[in-house]
C-alpha atoms as a PDB file:
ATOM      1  CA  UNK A   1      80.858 -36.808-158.451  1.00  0.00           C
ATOM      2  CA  UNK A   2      78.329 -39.411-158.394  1.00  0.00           C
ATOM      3  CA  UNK A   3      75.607 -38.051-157.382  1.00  0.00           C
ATOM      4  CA  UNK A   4      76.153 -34.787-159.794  1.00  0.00           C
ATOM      5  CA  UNK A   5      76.628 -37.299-162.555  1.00  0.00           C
ATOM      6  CA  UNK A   6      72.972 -38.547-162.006  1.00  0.00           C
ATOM      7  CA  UNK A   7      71.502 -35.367-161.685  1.00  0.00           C
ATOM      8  CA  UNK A   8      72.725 -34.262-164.644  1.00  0.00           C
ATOM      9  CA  UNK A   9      71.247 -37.172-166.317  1.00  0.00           C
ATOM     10  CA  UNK A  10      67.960 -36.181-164.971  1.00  0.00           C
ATOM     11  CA  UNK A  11      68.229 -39.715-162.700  1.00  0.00           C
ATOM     12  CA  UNK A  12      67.439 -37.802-159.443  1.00  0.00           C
ATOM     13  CA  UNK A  13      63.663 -36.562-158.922  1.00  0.00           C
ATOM     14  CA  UNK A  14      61.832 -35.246-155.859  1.00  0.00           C
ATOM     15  CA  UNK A  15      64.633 -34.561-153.861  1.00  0.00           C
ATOM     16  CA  UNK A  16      64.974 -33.897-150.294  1.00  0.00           C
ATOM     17  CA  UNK A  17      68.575 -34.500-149.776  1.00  0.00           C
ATOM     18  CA  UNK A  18      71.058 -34.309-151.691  1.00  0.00           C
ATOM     19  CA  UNK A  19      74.751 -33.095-150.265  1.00  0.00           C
ATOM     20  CA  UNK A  20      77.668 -34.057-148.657  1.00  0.00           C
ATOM     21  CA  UNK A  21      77.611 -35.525-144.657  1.00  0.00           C
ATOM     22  CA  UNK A  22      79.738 -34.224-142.002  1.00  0.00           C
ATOM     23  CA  UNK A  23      82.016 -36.680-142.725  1.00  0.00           C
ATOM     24  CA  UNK A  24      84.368 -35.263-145.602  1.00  0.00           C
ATOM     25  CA  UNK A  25      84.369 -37.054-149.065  1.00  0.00           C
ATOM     26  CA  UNK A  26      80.402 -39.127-147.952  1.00  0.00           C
ATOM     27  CA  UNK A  27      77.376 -37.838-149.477  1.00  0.00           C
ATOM     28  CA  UNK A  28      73.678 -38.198-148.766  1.00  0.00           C
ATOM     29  CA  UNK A  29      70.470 -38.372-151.298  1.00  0.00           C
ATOM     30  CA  UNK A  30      66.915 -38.942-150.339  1.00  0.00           C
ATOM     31  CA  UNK A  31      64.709 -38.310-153.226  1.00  0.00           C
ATOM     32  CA  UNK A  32      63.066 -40.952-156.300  1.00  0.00           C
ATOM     33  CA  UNK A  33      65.680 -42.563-158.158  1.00  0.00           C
ATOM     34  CA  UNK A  34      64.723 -43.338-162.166  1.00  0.00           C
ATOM     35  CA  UNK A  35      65.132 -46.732-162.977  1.00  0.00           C
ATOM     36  CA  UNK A  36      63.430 -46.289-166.701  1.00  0.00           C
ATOM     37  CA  UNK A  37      63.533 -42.976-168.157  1.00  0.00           C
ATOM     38  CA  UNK A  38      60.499 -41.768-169.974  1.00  0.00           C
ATOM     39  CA  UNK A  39      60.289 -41.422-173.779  1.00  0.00           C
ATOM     40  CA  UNK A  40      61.531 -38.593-175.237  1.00  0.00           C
ATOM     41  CA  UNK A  41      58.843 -36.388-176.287  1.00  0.00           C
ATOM     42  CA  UNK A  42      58.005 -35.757-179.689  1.00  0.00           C
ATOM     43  CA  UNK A  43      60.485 -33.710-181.448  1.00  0.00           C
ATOM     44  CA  UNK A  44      63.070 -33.527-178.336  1.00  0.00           C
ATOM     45  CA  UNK A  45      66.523 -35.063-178.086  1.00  0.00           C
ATOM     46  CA  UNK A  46      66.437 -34.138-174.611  1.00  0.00           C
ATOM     47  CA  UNK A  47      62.674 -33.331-173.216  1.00  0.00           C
ATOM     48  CA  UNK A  48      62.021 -36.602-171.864  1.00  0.00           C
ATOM     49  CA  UNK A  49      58.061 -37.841-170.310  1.00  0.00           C
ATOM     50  CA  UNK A  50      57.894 -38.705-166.324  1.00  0.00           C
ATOM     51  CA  UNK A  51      60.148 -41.595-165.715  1.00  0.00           C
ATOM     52  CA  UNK A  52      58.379 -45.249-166.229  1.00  0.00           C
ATOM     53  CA  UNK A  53      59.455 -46.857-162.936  1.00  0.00           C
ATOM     54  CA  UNK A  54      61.322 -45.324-160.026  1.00  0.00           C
ATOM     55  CA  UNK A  55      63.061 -46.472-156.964  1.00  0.00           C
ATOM     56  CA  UNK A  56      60.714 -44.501-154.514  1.00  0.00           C
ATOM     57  CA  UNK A  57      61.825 -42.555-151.421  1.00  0.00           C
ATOM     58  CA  UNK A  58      65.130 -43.828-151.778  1.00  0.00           C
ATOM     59  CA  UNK A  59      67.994 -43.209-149.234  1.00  0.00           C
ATOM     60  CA  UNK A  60      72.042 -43.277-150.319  1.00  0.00           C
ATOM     61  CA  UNK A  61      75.003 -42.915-148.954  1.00  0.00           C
ATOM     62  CA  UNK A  62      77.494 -42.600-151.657  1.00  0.00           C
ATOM     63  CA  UNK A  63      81.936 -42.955-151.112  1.00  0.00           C
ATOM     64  CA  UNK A  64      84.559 -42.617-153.220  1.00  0.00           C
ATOM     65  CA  UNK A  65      81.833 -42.764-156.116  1.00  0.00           C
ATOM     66  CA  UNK A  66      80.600 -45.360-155.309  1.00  0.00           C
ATOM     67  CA  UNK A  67      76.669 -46.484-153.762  1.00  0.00           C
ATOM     68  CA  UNK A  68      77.510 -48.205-149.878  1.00  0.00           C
ATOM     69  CA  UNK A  69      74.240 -47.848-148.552  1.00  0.00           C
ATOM     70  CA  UNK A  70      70.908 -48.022-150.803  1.00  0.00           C
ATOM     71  CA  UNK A  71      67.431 -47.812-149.443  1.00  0.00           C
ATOM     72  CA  UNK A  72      63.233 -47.600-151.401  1.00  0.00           C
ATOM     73  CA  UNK A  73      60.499 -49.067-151.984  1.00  0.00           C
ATOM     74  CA  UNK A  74      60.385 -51.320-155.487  1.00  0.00           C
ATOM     75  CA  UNK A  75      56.818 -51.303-156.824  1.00  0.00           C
ATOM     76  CA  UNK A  76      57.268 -54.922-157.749  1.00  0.00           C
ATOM     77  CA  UNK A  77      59.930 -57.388-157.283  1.00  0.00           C
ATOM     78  CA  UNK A  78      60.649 -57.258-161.183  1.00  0.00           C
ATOM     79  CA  UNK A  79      61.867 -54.047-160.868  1.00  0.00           C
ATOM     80  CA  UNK A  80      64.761 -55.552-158.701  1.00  0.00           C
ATOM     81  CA  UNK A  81      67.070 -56.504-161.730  1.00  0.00           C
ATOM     82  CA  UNK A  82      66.080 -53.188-163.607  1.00  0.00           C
ATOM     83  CA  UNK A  83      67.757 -51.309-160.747  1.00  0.00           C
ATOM     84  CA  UNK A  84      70.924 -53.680-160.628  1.00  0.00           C
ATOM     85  CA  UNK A  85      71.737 -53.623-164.373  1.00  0.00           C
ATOM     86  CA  UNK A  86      71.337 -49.826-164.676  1.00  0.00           C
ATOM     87  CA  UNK A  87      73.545 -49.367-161.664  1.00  0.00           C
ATOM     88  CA  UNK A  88      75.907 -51.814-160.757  1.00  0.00           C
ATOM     89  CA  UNK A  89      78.797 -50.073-162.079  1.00  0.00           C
ATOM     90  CA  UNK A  90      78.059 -47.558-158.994  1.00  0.00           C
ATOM     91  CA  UNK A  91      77.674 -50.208-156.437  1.00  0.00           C
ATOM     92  CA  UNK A  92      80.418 -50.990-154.132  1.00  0.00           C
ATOM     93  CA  UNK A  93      81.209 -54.610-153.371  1.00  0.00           C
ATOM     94  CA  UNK A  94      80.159 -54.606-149.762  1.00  0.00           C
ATOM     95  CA  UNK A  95      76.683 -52.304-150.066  1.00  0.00           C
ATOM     96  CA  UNK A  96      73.958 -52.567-147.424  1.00  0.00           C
ATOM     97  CA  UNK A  97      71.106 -52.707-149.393  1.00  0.00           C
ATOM     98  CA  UNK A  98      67.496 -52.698-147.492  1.00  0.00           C
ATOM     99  CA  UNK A  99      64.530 -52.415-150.290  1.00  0.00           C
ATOM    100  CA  UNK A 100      61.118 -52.249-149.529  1.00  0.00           C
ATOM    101  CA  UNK A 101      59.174 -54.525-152.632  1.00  0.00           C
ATOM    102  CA  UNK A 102      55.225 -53.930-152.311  1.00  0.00           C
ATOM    103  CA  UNK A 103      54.452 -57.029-154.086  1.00  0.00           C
ATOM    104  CA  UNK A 104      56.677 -59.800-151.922  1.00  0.00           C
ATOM    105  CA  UNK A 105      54.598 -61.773-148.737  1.00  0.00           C
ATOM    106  CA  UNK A 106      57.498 -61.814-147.223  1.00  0.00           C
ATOM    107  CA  UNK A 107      60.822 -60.707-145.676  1.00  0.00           C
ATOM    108  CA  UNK A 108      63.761 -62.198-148.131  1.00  0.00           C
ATOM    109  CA  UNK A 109      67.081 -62.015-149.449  1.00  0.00           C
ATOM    110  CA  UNK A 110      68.633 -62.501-152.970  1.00  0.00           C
ATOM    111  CA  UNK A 111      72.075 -61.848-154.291  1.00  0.00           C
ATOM    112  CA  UNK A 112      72.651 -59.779-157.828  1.00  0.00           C
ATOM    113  CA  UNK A 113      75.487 -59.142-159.185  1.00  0.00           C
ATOM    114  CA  UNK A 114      77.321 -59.674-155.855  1.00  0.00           C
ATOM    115  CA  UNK A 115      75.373 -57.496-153.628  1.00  0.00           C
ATOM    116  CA  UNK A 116      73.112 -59.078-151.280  1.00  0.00           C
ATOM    117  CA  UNK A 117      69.568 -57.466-151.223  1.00  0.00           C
ATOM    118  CA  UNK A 118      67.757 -57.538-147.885  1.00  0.00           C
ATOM    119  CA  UNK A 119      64.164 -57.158-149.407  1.00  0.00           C
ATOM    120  CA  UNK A 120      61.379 -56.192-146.770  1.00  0.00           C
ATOM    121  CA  UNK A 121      57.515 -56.528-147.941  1.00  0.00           C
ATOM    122  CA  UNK A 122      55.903 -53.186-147.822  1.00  0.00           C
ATOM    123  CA  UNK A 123      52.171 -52.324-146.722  1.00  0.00           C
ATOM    124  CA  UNK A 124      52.006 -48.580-146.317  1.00  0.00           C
ATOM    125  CA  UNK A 125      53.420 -45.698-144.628  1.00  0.00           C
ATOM    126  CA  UNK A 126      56.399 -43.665-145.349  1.00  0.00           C
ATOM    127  CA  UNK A 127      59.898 -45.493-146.238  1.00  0.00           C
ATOM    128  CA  UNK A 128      61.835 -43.696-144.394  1.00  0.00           C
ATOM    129  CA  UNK A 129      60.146 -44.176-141.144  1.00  0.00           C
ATOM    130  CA  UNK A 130      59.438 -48.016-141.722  1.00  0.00           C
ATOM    131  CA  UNK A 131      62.992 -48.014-142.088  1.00  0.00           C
ATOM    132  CA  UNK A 132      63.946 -46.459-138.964  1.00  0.00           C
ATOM    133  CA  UNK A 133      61.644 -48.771-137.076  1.00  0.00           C
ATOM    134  CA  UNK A 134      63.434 -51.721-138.752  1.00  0.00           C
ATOM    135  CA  UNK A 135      66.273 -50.664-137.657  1.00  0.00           C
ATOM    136  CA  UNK A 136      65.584 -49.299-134.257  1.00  0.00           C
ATOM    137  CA  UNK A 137      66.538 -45.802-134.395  1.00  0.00           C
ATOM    138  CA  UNK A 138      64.845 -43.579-131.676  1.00  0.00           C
ATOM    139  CA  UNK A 139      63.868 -40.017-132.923  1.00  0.00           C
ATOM    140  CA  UNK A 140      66.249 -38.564-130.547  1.00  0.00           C
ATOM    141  CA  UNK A 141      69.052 -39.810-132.285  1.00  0.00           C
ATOM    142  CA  UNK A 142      68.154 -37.497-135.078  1.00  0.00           C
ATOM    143  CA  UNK A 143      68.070 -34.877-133.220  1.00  0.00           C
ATOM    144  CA  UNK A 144      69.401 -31.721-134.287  1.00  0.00           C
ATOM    145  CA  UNK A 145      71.100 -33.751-136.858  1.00  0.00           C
ATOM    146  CA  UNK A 146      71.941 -32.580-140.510  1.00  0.00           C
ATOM    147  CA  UNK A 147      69.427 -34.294-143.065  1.00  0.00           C
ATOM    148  CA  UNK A 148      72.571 -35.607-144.633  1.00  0.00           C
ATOM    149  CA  UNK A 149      73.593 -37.196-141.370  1.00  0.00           C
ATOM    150  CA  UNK A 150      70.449 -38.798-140.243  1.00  0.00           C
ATOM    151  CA  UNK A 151      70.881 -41.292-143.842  1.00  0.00           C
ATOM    152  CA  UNK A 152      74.284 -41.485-142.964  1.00  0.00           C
ATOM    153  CA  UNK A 153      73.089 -42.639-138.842  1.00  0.00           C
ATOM    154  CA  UNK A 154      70.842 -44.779-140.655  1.00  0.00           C
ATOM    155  CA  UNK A 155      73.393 -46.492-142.807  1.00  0.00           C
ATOM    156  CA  UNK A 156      75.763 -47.487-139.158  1.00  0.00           C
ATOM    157  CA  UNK A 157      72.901 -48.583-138.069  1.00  0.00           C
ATOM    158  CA  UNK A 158      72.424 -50.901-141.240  1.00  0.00           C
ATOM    159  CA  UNK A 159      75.786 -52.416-141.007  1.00  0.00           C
ATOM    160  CA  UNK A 160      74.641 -54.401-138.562  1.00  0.00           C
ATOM    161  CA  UNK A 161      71.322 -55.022-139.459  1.00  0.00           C
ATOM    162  CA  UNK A 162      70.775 -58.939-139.654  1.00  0.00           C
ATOM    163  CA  UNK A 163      67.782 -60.324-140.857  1.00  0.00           C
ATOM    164  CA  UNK A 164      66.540 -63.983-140.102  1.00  0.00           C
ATOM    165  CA  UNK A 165      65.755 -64.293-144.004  1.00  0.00           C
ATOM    166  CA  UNK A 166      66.251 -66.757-146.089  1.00  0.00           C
ATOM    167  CA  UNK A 167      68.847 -65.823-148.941  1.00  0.00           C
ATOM    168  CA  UNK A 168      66.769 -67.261-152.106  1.00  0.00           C
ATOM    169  CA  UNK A 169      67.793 -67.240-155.871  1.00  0.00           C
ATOM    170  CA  UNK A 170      65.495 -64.616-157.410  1.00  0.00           C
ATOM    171  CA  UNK A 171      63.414 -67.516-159.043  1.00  0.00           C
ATOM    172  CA  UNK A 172      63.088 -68.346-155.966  1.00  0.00           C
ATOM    173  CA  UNK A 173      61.765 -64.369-154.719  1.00  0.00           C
ATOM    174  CA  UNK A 174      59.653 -64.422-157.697  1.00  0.00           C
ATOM    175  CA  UNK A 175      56.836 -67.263-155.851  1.00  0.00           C
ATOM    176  CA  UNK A 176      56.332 -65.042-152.912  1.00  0.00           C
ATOM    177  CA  UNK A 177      55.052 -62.088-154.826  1.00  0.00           C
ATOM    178  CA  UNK A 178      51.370 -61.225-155.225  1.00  0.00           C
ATOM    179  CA  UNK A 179      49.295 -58.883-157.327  1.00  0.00           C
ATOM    180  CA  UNK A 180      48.745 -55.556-155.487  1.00  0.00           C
ATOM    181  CA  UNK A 181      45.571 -54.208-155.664  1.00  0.00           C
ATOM    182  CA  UNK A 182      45.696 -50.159-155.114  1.00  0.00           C
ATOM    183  CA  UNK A 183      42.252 -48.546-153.761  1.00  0.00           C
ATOM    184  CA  UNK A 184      41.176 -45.879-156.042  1.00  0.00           C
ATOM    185  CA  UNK A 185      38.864 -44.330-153.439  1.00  0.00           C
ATOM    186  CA  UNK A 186      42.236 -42.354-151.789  1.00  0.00           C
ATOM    187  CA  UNK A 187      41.689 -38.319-152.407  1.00  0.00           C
ATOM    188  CA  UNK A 188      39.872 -35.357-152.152  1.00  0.00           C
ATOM    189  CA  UNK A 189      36.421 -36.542-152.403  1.00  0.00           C
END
């Protein structure tokens, strides 16, 4: 299985979910997804440094081994084309894919490798519930749902999801991004 596969390849960090939906054969993952693996530490053919760039808080919904549904936040746009290359083996033809990018001004979308990604700009907040919002699912539809099956709610919900975006080349993506300047002064004081 897919989602095994990654694990074992240490791709899968922070998880929250991570098992199959109600809905025989469809599995769920919420959790970081590596998209650059950290060096291997000195010595090690296997211990491996925290991963260089992640796709964070990411949602999945994975069939027949494949990725139909994908869901994150990208750090920066750049990261975009990292993420296709290492998986688009594992991404089915016709995958809704909704990606927060922190460093875009605004909403856009850009097709890779046949997939088209519906790229939101990120402020702050928590993915998952900026997604919900997007999509306009009440809290009671959760309700007394299975972790699993709230990504799986929130991947119907996606299929029909249409943005008023423009689809751009990724040339095109790249002129609407902007330096992101973090505040340090976040912490226990």
């Amino acid at each position: 299985m897919l989602l095994e596969t990654y694990q074992a390849k240490g791709l899968l960090t922070v998880t929250l979910v991570n098992d199959q939906t109600s809905d025989t054969g469809i599995y769920a993952y919420r959790g970081d997804l590596v998209l650059k693996e950290g060096a291997l530490r000195e010595g090690s053919t296997t211990d491996r440094k925290p991963p260089e760039a992640l796709l964070i808080h990411s949602a999945l919904i994975i069939e027949n081994d494949k990725i139909k549904f994908i869901n994150g936040l990208l750090p920066t746009l750049a990261l975009l084309p990292v993420f296709v290359e290492k998986y688009k083996d594992d991404i089915a033809p016709d995958c809704i894919a909704l990606v927060y990018v922190e460093n875009i001004s605004k909403g856009l979308q850009v097709e890779l490798e046949g997939v088209t990604y519906k790229l939101l700009p990120f402020k702050q907040g928590l993915v998952w519930n900026e997604l919900l919002e997007e999509l306009y699912i009440e809290k009671s539809e959760l309700k007394n749902q299975s972790p699993e099956d709230k990504v799986a709610i929130a991947f119907a919900a996606a299929k029909t999801y249409k943005p008023k975006t423009p689809l751009v080349s990724f040339s095109e993506a790249e002129e609407n991004t902007f330096l992101v300047i973090k505040d340090a002064s976040v912490g226990a004081i």
